[in-house]
C-alpha atoms as a PDB file:
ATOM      1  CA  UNK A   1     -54.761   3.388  -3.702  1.00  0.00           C
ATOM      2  CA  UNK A   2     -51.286   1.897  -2.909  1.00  0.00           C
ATOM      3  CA  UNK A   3     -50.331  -1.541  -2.078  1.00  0.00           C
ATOM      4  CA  UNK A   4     -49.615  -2.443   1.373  1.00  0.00           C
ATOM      5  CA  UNK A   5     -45.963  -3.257  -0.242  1.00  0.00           C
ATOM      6  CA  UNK A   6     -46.146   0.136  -2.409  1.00  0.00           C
ATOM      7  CA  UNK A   7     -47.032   2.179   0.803  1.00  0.00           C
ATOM      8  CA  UNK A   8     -44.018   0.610   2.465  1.00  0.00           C
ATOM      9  CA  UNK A   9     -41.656   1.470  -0.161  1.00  0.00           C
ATOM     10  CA  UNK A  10     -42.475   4.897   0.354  1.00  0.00           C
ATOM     11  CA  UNK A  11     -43.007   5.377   3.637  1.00  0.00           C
ATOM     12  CA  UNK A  12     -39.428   4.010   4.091  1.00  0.00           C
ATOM     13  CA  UNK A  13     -37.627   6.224   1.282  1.00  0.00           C
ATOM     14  CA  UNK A  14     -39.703   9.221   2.220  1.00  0.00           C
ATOM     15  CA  UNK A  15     -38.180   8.583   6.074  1.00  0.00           C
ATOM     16  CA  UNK A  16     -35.030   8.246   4.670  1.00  0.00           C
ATOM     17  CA  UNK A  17     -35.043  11.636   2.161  1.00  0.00           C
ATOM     18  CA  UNK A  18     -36.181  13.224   5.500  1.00  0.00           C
ATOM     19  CA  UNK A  19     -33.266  12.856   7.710  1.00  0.00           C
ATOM     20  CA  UNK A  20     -31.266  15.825   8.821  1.00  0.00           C
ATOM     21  CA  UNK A  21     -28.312  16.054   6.513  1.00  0.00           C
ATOM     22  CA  UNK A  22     -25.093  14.848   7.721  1.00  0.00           C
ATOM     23  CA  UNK A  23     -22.283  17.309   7.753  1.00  0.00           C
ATOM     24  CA  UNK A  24     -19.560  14.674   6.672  1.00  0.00           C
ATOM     25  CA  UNK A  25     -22.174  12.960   3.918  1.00  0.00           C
ATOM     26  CA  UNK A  26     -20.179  13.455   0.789  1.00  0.00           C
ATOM     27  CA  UNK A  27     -17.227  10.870   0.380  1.00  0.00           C
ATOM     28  CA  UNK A  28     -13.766  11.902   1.119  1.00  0.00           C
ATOM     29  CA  UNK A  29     -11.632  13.792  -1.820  1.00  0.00           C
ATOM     30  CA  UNK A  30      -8.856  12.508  -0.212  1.00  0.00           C
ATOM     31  CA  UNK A  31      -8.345   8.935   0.386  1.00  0.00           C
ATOM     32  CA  UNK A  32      -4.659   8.621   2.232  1.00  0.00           C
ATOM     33  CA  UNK A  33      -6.129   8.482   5.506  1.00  0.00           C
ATOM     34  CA  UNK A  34      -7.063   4.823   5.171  1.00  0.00           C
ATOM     35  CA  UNK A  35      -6.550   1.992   3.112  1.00  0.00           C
ATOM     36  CA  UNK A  36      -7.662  -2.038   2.351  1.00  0.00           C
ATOM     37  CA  UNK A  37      -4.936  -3.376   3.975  1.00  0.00           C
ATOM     38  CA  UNK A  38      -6.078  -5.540   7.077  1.00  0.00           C
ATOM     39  CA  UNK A  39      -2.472  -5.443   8.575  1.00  0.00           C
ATOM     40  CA  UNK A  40      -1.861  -1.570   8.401  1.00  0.00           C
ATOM     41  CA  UNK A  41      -4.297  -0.458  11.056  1.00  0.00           C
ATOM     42  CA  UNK A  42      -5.892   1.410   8.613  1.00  0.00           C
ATOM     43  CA  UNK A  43      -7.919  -1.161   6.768  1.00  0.00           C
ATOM     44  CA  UNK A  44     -12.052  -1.269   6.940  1.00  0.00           C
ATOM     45  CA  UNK A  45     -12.407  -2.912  10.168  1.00  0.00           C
ATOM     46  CA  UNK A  46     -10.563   0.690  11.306  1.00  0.00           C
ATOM     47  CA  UNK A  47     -11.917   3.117   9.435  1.00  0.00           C
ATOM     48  CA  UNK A  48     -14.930   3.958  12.277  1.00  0.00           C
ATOM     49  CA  UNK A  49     -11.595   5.250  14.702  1.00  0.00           C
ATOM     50  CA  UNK A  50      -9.643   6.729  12.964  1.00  0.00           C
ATOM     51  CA  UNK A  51     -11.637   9.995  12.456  1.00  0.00           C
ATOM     52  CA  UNK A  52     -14.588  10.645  14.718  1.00  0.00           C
ATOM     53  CA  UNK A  53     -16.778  11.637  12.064  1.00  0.00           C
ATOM     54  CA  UNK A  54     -16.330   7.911  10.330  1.00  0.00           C
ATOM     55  CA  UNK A  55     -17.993   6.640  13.119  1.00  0.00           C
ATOM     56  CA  UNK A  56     -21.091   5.171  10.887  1.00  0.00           C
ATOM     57  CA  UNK A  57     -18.578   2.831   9.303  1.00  0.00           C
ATOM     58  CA  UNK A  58     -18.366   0.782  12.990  1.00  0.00           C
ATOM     59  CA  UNK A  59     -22.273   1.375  14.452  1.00  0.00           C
ATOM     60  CA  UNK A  60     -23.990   1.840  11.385  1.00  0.00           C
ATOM     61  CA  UNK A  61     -27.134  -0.314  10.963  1.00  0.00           C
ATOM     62  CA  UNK A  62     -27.745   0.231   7.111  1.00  0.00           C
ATOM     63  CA  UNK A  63     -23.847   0.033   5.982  1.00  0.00           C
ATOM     64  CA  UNK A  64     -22.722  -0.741   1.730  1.00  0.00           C
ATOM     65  CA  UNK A  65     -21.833  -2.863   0.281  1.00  0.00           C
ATOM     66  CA  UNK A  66     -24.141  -5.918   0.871  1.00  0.00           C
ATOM     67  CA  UNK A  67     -24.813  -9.278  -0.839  1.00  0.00           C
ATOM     68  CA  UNK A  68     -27.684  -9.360  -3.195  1.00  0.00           C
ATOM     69  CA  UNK A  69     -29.049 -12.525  -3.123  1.00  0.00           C
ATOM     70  CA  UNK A  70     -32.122 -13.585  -5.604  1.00  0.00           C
ATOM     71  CA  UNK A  71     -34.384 -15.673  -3.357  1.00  0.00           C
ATOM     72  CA  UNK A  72     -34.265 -12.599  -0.662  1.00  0.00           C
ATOM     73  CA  UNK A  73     -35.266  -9.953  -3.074  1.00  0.00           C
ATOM     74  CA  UNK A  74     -38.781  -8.525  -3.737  1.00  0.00           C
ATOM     75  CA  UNK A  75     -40.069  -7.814  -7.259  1.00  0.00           C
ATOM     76  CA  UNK A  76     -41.824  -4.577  -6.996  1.00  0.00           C
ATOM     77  CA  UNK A  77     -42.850  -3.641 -10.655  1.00  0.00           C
ATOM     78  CA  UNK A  78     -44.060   0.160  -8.932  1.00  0.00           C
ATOM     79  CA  UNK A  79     -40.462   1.091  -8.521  1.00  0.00           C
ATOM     80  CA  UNK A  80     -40.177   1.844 -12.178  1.00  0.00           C
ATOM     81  CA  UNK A  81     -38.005   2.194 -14.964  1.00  0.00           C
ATOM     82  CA  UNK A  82     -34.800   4.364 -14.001  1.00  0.00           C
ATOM     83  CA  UNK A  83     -34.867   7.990 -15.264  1.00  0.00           C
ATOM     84  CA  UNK A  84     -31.441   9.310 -16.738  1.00  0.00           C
ATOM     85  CA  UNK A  85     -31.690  12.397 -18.009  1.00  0.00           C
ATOM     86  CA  UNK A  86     -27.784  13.488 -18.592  1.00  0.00           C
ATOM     87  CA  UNK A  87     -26.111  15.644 -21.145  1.00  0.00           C
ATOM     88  CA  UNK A  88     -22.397  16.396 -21.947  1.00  0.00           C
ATOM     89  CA  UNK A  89     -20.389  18.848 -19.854  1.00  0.00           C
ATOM     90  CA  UNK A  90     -16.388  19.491 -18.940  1.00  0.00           C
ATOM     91  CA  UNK A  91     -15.015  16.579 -16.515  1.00  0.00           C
ATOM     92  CA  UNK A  92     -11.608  16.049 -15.121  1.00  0.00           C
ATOM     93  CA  UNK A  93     -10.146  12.923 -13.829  1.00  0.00           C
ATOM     94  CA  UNK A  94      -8.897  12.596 -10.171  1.00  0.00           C
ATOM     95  CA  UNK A  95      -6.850  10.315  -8.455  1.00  0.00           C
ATOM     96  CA  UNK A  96      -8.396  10.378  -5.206  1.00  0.00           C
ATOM     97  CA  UNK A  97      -5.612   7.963  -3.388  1.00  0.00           C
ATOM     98  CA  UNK A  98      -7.487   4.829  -4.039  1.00  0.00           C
ATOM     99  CA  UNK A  99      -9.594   5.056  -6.853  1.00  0.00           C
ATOM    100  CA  UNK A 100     -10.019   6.927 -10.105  1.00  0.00           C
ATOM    101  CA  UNK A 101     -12.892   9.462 -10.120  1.00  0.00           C
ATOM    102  CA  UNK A 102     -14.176  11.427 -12.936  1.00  0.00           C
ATOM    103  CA  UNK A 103     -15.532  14.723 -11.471  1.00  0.00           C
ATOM    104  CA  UNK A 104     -17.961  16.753 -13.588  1.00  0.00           C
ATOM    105  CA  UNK A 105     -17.774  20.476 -13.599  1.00  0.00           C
ATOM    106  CA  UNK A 106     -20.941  22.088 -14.290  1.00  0.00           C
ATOM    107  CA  UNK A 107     -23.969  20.100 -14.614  1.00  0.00           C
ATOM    108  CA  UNK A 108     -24.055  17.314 -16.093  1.00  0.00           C
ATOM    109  CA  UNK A 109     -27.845  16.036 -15.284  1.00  0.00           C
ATOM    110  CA  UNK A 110     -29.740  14.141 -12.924  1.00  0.00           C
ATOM    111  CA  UNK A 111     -31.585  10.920 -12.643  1.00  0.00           C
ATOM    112  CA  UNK A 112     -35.190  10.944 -11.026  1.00  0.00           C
ATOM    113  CA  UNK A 113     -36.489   8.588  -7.536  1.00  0.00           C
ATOM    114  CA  UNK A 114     -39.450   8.800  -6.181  1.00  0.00           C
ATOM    115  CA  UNK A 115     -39.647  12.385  -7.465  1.00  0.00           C
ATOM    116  CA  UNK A 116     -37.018  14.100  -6.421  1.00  0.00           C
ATOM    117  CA  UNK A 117     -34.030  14.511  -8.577  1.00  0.00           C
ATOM    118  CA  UNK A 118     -30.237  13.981  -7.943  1.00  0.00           C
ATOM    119  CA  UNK A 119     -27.577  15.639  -9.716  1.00  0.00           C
ATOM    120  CA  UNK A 120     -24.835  13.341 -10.755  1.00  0.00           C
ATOM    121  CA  UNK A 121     -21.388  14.732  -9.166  1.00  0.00           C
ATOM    122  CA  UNK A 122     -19.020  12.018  -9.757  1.00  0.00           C
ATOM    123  CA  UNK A 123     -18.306   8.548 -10.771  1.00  0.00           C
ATOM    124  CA  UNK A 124     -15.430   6.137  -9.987  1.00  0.00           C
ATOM    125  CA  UNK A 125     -14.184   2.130  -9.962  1.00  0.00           C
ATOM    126  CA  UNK A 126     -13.848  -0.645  -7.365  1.00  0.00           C
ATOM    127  CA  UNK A 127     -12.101  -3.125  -8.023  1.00  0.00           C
ATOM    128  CA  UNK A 128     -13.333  -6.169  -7.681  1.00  0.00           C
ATOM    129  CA  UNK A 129     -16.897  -5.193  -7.556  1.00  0.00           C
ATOM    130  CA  UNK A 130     -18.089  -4.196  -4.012  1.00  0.00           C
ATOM    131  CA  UNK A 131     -21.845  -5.848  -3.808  1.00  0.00           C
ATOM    132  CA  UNK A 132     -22.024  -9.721  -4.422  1.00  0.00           C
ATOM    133  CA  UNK A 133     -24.741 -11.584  -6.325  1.00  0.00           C
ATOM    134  CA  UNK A 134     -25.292 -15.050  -4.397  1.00  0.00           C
ATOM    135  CA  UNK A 135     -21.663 -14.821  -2.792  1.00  0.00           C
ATOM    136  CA  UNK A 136     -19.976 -13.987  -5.891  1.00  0.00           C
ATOM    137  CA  UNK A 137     -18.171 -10.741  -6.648  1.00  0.00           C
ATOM    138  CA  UNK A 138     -16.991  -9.793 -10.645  1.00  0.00           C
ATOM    139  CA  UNK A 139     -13.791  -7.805 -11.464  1.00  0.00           C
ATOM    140  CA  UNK A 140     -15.192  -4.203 -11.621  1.00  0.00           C
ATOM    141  CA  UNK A 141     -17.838  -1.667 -10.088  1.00  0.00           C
ATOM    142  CA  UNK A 142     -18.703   1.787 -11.313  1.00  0.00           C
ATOM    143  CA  UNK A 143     -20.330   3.831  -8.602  1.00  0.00           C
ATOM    144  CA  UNK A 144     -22.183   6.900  -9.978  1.00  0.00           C
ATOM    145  CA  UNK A 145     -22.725   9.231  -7.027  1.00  0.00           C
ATOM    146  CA  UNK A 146     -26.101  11.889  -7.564  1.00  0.00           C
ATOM    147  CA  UNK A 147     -26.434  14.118  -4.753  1.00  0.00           C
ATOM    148  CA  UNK A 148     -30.159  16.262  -4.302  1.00  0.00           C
ATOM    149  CA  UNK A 149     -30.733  19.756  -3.771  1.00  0.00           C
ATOM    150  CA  UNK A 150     -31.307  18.604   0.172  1.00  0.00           C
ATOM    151  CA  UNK A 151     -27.994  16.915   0.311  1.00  0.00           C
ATOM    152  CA  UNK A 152     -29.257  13.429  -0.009  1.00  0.00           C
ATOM    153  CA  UNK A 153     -27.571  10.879  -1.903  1.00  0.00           C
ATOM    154  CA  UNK A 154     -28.449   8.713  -4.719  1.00  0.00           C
ATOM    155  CA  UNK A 155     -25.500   5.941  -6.160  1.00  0.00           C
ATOM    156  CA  UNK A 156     -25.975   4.048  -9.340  1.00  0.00           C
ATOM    157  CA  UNK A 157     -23.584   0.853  -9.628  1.00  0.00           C
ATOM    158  CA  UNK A 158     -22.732  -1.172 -12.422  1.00  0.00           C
ATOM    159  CA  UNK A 159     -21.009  -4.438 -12.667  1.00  0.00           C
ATOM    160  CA  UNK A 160     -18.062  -5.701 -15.079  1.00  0.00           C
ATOM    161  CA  UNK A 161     -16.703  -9.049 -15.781  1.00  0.00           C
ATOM    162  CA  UNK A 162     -13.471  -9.991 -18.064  1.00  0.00           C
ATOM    163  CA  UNK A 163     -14.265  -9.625 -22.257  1.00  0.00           C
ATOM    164  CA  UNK A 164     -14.641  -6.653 -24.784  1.00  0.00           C
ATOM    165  CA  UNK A 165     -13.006  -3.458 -23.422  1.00  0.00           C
ATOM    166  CA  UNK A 166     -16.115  -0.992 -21.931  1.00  0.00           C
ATOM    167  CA  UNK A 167     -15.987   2.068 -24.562  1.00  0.00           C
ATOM    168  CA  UNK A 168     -16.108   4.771 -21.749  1.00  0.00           C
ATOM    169  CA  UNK A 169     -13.030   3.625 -19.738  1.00  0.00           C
ATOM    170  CA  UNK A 170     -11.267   3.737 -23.419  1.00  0.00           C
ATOM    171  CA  UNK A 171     -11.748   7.121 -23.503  1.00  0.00           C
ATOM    172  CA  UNK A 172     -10.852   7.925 -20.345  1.00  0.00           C
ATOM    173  CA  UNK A 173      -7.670   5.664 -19.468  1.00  0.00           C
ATOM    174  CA  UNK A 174      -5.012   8.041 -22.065  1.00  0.00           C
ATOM    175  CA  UNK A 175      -5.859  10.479 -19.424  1.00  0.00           C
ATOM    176  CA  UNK A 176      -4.932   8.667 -16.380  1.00  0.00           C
ATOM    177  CA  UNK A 177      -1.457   9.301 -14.962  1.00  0.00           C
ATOM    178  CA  UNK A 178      -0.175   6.867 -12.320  1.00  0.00           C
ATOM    179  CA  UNK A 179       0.083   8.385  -8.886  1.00  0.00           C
ATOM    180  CA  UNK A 180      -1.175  11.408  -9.643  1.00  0.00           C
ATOM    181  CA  UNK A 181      -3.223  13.435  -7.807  1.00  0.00           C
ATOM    182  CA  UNK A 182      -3.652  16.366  -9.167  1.00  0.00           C
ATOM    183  CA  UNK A 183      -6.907  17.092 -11.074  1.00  0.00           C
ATOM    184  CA  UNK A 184      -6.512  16.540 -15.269  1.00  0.00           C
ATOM    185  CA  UNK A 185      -8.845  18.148 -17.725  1.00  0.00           C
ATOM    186  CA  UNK A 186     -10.169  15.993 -19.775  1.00  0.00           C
ATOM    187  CA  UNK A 187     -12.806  18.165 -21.897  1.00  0.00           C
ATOM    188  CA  UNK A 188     -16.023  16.963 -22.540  1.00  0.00           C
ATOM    189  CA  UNK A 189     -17.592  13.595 -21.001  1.00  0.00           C
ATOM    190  CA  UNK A 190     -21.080  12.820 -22.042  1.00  0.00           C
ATOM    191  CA  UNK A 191     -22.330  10.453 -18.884  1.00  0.00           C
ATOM    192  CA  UNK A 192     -24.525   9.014 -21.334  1.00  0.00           C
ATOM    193  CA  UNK A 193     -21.582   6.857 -22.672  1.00  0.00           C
ATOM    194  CA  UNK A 194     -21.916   4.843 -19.272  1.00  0.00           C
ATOM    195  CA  UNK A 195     -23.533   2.447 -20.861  1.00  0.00           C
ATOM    196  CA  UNK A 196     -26.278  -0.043 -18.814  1.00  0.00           C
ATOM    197  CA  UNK A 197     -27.911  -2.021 -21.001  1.00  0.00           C
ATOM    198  CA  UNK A 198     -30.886  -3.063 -18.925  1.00  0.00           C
ATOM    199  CA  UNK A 199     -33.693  -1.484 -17.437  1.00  0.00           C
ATOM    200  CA  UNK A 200     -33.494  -3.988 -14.420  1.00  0.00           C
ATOM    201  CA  UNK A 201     -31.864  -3.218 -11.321  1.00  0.00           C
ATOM    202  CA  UNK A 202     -31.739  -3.946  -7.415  1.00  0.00           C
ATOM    203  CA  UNK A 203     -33.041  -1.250  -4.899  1.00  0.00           C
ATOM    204  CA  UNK A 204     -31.867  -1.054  -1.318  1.00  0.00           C
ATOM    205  CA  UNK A 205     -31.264   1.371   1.307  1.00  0.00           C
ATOM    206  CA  UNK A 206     -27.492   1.727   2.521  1.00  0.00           C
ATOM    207  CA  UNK A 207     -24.343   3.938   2.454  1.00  0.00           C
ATOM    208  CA  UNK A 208     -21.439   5.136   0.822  1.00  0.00           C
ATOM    209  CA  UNK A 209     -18.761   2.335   0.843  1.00  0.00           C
ATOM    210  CA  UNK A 210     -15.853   4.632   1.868  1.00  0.00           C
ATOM    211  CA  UNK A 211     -15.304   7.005   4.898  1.00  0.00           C
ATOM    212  CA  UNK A 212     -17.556   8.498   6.452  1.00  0.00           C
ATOM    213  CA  UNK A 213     -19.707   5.425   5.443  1.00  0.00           C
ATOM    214  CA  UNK A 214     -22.974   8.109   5.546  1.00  0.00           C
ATOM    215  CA  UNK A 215     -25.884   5.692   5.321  1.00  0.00           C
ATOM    216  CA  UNK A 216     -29.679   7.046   3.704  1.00  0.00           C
ATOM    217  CA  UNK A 217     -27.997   6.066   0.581  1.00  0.00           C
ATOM    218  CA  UNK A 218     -30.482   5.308  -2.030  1.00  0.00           C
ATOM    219  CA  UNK A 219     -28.564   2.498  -3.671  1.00  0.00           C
ATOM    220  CA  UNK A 220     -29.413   1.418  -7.475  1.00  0.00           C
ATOM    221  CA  UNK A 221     -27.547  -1.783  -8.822  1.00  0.00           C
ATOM    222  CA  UNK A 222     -28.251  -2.814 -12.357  1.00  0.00           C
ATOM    223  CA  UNK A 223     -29.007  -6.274 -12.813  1.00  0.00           C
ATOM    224  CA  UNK A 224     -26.997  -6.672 -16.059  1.00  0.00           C
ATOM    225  CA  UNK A 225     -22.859  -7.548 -16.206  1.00  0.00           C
ATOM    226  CA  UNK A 226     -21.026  -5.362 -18.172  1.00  0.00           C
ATOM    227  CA  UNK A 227     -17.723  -6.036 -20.211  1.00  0.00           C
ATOM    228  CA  UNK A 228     -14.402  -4.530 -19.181  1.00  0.00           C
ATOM    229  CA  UNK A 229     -10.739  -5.954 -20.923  1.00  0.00           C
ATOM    230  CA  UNK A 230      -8.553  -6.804 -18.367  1.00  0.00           C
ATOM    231  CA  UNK A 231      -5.823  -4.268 -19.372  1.00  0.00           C
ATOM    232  CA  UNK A 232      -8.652  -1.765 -18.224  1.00  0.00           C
ATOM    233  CA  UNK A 233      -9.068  -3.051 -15.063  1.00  0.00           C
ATOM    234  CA  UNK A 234      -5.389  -3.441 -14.074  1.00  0.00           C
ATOM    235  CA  UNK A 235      -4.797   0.047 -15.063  1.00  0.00           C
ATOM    236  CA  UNK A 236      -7.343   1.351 -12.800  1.00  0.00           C
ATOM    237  CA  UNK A 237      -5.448  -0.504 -10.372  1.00  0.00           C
ATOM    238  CA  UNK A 238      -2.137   0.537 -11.109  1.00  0.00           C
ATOM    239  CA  UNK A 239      -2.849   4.079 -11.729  1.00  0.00           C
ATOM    240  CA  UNK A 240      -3.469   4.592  -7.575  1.00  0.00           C
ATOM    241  CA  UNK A 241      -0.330   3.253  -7.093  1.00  0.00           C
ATOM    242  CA  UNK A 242      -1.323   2.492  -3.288  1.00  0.00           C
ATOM    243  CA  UNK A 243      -0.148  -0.818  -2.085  1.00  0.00           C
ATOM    244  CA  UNK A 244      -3.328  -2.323  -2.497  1.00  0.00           C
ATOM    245  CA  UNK A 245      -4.236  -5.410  -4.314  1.00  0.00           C
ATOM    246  CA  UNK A 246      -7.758  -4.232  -4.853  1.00  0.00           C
ATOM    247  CA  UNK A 247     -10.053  -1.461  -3.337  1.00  0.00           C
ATOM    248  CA  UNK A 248     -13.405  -3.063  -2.329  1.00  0.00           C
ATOM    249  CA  UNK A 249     -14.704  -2.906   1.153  1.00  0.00           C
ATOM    250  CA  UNK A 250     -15.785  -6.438   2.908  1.00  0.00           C
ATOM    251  CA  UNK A 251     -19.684  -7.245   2.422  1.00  0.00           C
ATOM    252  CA  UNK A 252     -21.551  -5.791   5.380  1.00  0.00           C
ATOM    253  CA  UNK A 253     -24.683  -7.503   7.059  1.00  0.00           C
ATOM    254  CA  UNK A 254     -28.114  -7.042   5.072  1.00  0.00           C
ATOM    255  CA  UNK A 255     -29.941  -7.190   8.934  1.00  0.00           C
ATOM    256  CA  UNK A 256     -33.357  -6.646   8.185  1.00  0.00           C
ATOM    257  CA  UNK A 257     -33.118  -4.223   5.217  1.00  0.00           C
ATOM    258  CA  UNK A 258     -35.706  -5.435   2.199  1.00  0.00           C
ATOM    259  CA  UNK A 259     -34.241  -5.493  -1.651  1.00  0.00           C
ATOM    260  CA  UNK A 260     -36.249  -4.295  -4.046  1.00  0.00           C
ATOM    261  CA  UNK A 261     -35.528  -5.904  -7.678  1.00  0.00           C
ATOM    262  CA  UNK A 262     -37.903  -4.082 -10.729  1.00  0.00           C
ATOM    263  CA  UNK A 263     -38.287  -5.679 -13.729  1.00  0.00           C
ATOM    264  CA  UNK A 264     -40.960  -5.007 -16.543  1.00  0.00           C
ATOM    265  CA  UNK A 265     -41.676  -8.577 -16.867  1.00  0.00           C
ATOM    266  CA  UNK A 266     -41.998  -8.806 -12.836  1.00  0.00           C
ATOM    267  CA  UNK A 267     -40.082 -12.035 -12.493  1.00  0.00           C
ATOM    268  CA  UNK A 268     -36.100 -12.192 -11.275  1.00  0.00           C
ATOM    269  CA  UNK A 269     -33.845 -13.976 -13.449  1.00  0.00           C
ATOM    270  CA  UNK A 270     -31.441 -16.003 -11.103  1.00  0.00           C
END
């Protein structure tokens, strides 16, 4: 028998898995329709108007990125440990306007929730990192988006803060071009060398963070800080070449959403 908590959890990401796909749900491949610039008219407090199918990023009720504080979280041990199951396959980098994405080709693997897998499709950096712990916010987020059979999404994000350079971005920066937008080869990328480094993470229900904002985003943050070297990080920023200091949209309210932390020891770690 399930938990009264248990049965929750999966009444409310079976709902969620259920809901007629969006047309729009995939994020935009190109990003020069808006920006993070509060005085162009074009910043996030715009992005809802200026195309009519954005409109979740104004009257959505379950909108990304949000704040994840400790004391509000629930440890649910049943969540379990995250299954990656990913294997090597030809990628090419993609300067999407406003951030850097690395776009797999074929198929590079899935990771497993609630039983139904998602096939990763992409990955990419916000700078600084778009969800807060307790009010704070480090210098870089990695989003990695999985998409399911059904259309539904699945996003993975892991945090950076200043030190030792992060091996995968190493790899991938000599391959960056500033301002450029078309696609460049870049061979073989194992998504295994995303690193995590922690088998605790945050679960929540929200949306992507850029237009159209879809929400039933099943949104996985791992607990642990990562490393990045600064030089990484400004090249990121550099590379986009957009005007913008960084590309991180403004935390969003939590309203009554629950946040699911898992743990094997089943206690958070503030």
């Amino acid at each position: 028998m399930l938990g009264k908590t248990s049965a929750l959890v999966l009444c409310f990401l079976l709902s969620t898995l259920l809901l007629p796909l969006c047309r729009s749900s995939e994020e935009v491949d190109d990003e020069h329709e808006f920006d993070y610039l509060r005085e162009s008219g074009r910043g996030p407090e715009y992005w809802g108007k200026i195309n009519p199918e954005w409109t979740a990023c104004d009257h959505g009720e379950m909108q990304s990125p949000i704040d994840l504080l400790h004391k509000r979280v629930e440890v649910l041990p049943n969540l379990g440990r995250l299954r990656r199951k990913y294997k090597p396959t030809e990628a090419a980098v993609i300067n999407r306007g406003h951030d850097i994405m690395v776009k797999w080709k074929e198929d590079p693997g899935y990771i497993v929730i609630n039983g139904t897998k998602f096939n990763l499709k992409q990955c990419h950096w916000h700078s600084p990192s778009e969800h807060t712990f307790n009010g704070s916010r480090y210098m870089l987020e990695l989003h990695m988006v999985h998409i399911s059979v059904t259309g539904k999404i699945a996003a993975v994000g892991i945090t950076y803060k200043y030190g030792r350079p992060d091996p995968f971005l190493a790899k991938l920066l000599p391959h960056i071009r500033v301002n450029e937008t078309a696609e460049v080869e870049v061979g073989i990328i194992n998504p295994k060398d995303i690193k995590i480094g922690s088998r605790k993470y945050f679960r929540y229900m929200g949306s992507l963070t850029i237009p159209p904002c879809t929400e039933g985003v099943i949104w996985t943050i791992v607990k642990k800080v990562r490393t990045a070297s600064r030089e990484q990080v400004r090249a990121l920023r550099e590379a986009v070449d957009d005007g913008c200091e960084e590309n991180a949209r403004p935390i969003q309210p939590k309203e009554d959403r629950p946040v699911w932390f898992y743990t094997p020891t089943g206690i958070v770690a503030s």
